[in-house]
Protein backbone atom coordinates (compact mmCIF):
# COMPACT_ATOMS: atom_id res chain seq x y z
CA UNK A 1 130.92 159.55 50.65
CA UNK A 2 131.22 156.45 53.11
CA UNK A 3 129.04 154.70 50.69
CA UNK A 4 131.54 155.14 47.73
CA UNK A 5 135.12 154.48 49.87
CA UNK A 6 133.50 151.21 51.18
CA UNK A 7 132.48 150.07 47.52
CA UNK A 8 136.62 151.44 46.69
CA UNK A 9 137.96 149.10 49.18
CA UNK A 10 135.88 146.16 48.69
CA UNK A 11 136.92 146.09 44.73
CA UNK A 12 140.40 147.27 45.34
CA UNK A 13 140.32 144.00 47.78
CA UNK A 14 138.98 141.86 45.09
CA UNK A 15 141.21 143.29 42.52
CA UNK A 16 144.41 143.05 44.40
CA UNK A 17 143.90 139.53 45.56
CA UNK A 18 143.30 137.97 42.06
CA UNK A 19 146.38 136.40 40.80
CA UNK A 20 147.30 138.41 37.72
CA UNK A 21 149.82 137.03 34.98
CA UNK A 22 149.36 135.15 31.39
CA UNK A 23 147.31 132.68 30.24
CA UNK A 24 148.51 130.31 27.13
CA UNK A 25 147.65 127.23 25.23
CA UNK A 26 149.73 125.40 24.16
CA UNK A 27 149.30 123.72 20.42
CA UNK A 28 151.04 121.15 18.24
CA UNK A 29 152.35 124.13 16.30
CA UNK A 30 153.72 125.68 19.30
CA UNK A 31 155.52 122.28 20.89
CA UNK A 32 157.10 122.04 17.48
CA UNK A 33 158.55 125.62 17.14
CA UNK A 34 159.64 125.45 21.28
CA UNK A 35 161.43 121.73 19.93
CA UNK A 36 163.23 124.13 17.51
CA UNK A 37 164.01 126.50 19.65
CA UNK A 38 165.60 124.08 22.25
CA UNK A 39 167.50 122.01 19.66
CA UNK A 40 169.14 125.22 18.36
CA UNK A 41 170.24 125.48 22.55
CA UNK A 42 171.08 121.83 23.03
CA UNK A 43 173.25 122.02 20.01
CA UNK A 44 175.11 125.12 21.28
CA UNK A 45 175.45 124.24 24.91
CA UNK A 46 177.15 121.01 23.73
CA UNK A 47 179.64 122.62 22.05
CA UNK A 48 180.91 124.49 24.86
CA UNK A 49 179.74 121.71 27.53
CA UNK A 50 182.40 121.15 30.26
CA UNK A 51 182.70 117.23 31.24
CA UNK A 52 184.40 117.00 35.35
CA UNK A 53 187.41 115.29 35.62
CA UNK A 54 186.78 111.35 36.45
CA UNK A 55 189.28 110.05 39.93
CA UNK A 56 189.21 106.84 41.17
CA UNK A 57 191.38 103.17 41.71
CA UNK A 58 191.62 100.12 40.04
CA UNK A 59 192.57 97.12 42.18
CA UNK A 60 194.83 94.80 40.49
CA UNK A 61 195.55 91.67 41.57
CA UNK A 62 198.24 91.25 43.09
CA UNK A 63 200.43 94.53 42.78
CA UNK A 64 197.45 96.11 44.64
CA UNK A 65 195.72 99.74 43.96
CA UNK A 66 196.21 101.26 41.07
CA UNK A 67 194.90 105.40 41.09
CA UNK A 68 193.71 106.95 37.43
CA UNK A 69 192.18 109.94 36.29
CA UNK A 70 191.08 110.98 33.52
CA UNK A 71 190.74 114.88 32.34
CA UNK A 72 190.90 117.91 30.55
CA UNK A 73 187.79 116.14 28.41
CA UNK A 74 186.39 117.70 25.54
CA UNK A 75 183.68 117.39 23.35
CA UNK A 76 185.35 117.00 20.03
CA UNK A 77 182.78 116.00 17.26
CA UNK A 78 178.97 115.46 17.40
CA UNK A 79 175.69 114.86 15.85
CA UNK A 80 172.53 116.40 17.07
CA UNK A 81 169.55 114.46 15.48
CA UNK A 82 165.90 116.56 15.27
CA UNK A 83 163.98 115.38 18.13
CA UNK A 84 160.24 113.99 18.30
CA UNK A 85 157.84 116.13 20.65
CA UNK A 86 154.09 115.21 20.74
CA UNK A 87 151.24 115.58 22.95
CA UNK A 88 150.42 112.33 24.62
CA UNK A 89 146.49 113.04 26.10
CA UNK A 90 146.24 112.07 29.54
CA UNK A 91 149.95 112.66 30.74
CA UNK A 92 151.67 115.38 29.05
CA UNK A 93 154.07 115.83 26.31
CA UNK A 94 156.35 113.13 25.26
CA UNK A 95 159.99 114.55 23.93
CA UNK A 96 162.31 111.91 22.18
CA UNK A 97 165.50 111.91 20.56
CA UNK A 98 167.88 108.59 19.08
CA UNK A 99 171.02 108.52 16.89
CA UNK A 100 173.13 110.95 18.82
CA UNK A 101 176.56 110.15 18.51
CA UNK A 102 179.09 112.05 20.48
CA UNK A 103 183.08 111.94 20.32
CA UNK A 104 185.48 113.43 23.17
CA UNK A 105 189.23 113.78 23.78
CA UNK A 106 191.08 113.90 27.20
CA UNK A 107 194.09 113.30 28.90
CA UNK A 108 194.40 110.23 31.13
CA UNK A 109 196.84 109.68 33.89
CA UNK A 110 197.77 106.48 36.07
CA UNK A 111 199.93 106.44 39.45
CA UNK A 112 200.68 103.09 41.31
CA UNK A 113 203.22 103.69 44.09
CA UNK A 114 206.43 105.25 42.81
CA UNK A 115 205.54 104.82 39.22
CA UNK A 116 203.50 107.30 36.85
CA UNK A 117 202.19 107.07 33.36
CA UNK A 118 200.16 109.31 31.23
CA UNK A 119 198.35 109.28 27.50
CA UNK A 120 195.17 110.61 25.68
CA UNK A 121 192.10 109.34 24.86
CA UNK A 122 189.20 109.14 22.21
CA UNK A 123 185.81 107.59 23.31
CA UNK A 124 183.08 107.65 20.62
CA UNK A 125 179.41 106.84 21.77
CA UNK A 126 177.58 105.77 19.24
CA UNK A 127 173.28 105.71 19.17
CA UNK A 128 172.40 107.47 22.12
CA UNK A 129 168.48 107.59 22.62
CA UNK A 130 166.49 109.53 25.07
CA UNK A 131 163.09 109.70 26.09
CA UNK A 132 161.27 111.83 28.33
CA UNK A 133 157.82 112.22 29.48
CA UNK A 134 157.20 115.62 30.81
CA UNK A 135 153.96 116.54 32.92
CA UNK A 136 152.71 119.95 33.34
CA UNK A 137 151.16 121.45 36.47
CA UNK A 138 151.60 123.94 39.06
CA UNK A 139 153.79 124.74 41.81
CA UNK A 140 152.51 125.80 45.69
CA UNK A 141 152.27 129.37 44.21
CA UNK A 142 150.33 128.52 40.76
CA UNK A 143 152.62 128.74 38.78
CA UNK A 144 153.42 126.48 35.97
CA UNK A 145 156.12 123.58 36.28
CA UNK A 146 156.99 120.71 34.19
CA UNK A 147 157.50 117.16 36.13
CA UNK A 148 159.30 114.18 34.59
CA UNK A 149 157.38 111.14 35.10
CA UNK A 150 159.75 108.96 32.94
CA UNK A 151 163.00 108.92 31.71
CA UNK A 152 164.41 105.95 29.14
CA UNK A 153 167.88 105.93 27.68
CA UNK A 154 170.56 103.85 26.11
CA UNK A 155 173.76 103.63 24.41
CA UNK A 156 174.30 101.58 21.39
CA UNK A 157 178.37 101.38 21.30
CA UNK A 158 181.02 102.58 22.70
CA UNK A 159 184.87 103.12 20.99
CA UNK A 160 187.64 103.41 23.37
CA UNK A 161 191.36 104.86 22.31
CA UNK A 162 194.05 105.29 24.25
CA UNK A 163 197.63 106.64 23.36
CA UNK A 164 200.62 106.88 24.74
CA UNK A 165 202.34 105.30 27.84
CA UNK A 166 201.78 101.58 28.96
CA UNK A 167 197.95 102.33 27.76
CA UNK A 168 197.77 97.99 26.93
CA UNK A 169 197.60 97.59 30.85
CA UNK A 170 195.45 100.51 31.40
CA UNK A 171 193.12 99.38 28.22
CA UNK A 172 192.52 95.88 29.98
CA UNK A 173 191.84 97.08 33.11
CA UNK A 174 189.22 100.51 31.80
CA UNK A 175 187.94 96.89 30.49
CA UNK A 176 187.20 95.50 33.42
CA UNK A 177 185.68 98.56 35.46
CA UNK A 178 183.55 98.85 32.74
CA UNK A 179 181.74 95.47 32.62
CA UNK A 180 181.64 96.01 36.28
CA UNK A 181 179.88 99.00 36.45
CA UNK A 182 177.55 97.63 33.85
CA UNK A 183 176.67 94.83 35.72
CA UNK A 184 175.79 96.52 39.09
CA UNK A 185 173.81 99.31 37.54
CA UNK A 186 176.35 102.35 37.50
CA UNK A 187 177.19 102.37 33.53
């Protein structure tokens, strides 16, 4: 009887330390259906997306500080193009998208001491590309993750519209902020 419970314990021992769970492979066929899958998501959490409100000042020479903001932005119109996904031996799996052009509406607003102004917009970005390199592994507890080990993107164009109020000033200086923020790295 001793003989039995100490062969019980030693394979219950064995059998609850082994880390149970499911084993997969992954195949071409399978990275194509999951790039599917996820393009079907992308395009639906787009259309619903919600884009933060954008705060900050504009110093003009000489009146001073100018505040703006820009809200209430939408997604109004866009195009999702099918993505690339491949195997890349070695590193991991390679996901790619260009051509993605996305449109979006807001309100913008403009206060400089006593004196307020207020408008719309339209910005339309034009040949967004994206690539991603994605490395699989796992975690402290052994289970799977995915690590990015590069990320590449760029814009093509960019169409700006304002309407309403004294929008010429604020056009010029949107202008400016934005070949200044493209030339230290933050656009």
């Amino acid at each position: 009887m001793w003989q039995s419970l100490l062969i019980l314990l030693t394979t219950t021992h064995q059998a609850l330390g082994t880390n149970a769970g499911i084993k997969a492979l992954l195949t071409s066929k399978g990275l194509q259906y999951g790039k599917h899958i996820g393009t079907n998501l992308l395009q639906q959490k787009l259309g619903s997306l919600s884009i933060p409100d954008v705060t900050g000042q504009v110093d003009i020479s000489p009146l001073g500080a100018v505040d703006f903001s820009l809200n209430s932005m939408r997604i109004t119109k866009f195009n999702l193009p099918e993505p690339s996904a491949e195997f890349t031996e070695g590193q991991g799996i390679m996901a790619a998208m260009s051509g993605l052009n996305v449109q979006v509406h807001g309100n913008w607003n403009t206060h400089y001491t006593f004196i307020r102004d207020s408008g719309t917009f339209d910005v339309a970005l034009y040949g967004m590309h994206v690539s991603l390199l994605l490395s699989p592994g796992t975690d402290d507890t052994g289970h799977l993750s995915l690590s990015s080990q590069q990320c590449v993107s760029g814009l093509n164009d960019v169409d700006v519209h304002f309407y309403g109020g004294a929008r010429y000033c604020t056009l010029k200086q949107t202008h400016r902020v934005t070949e200044s923020g493209q030339r230290h790295g933050e656009g």
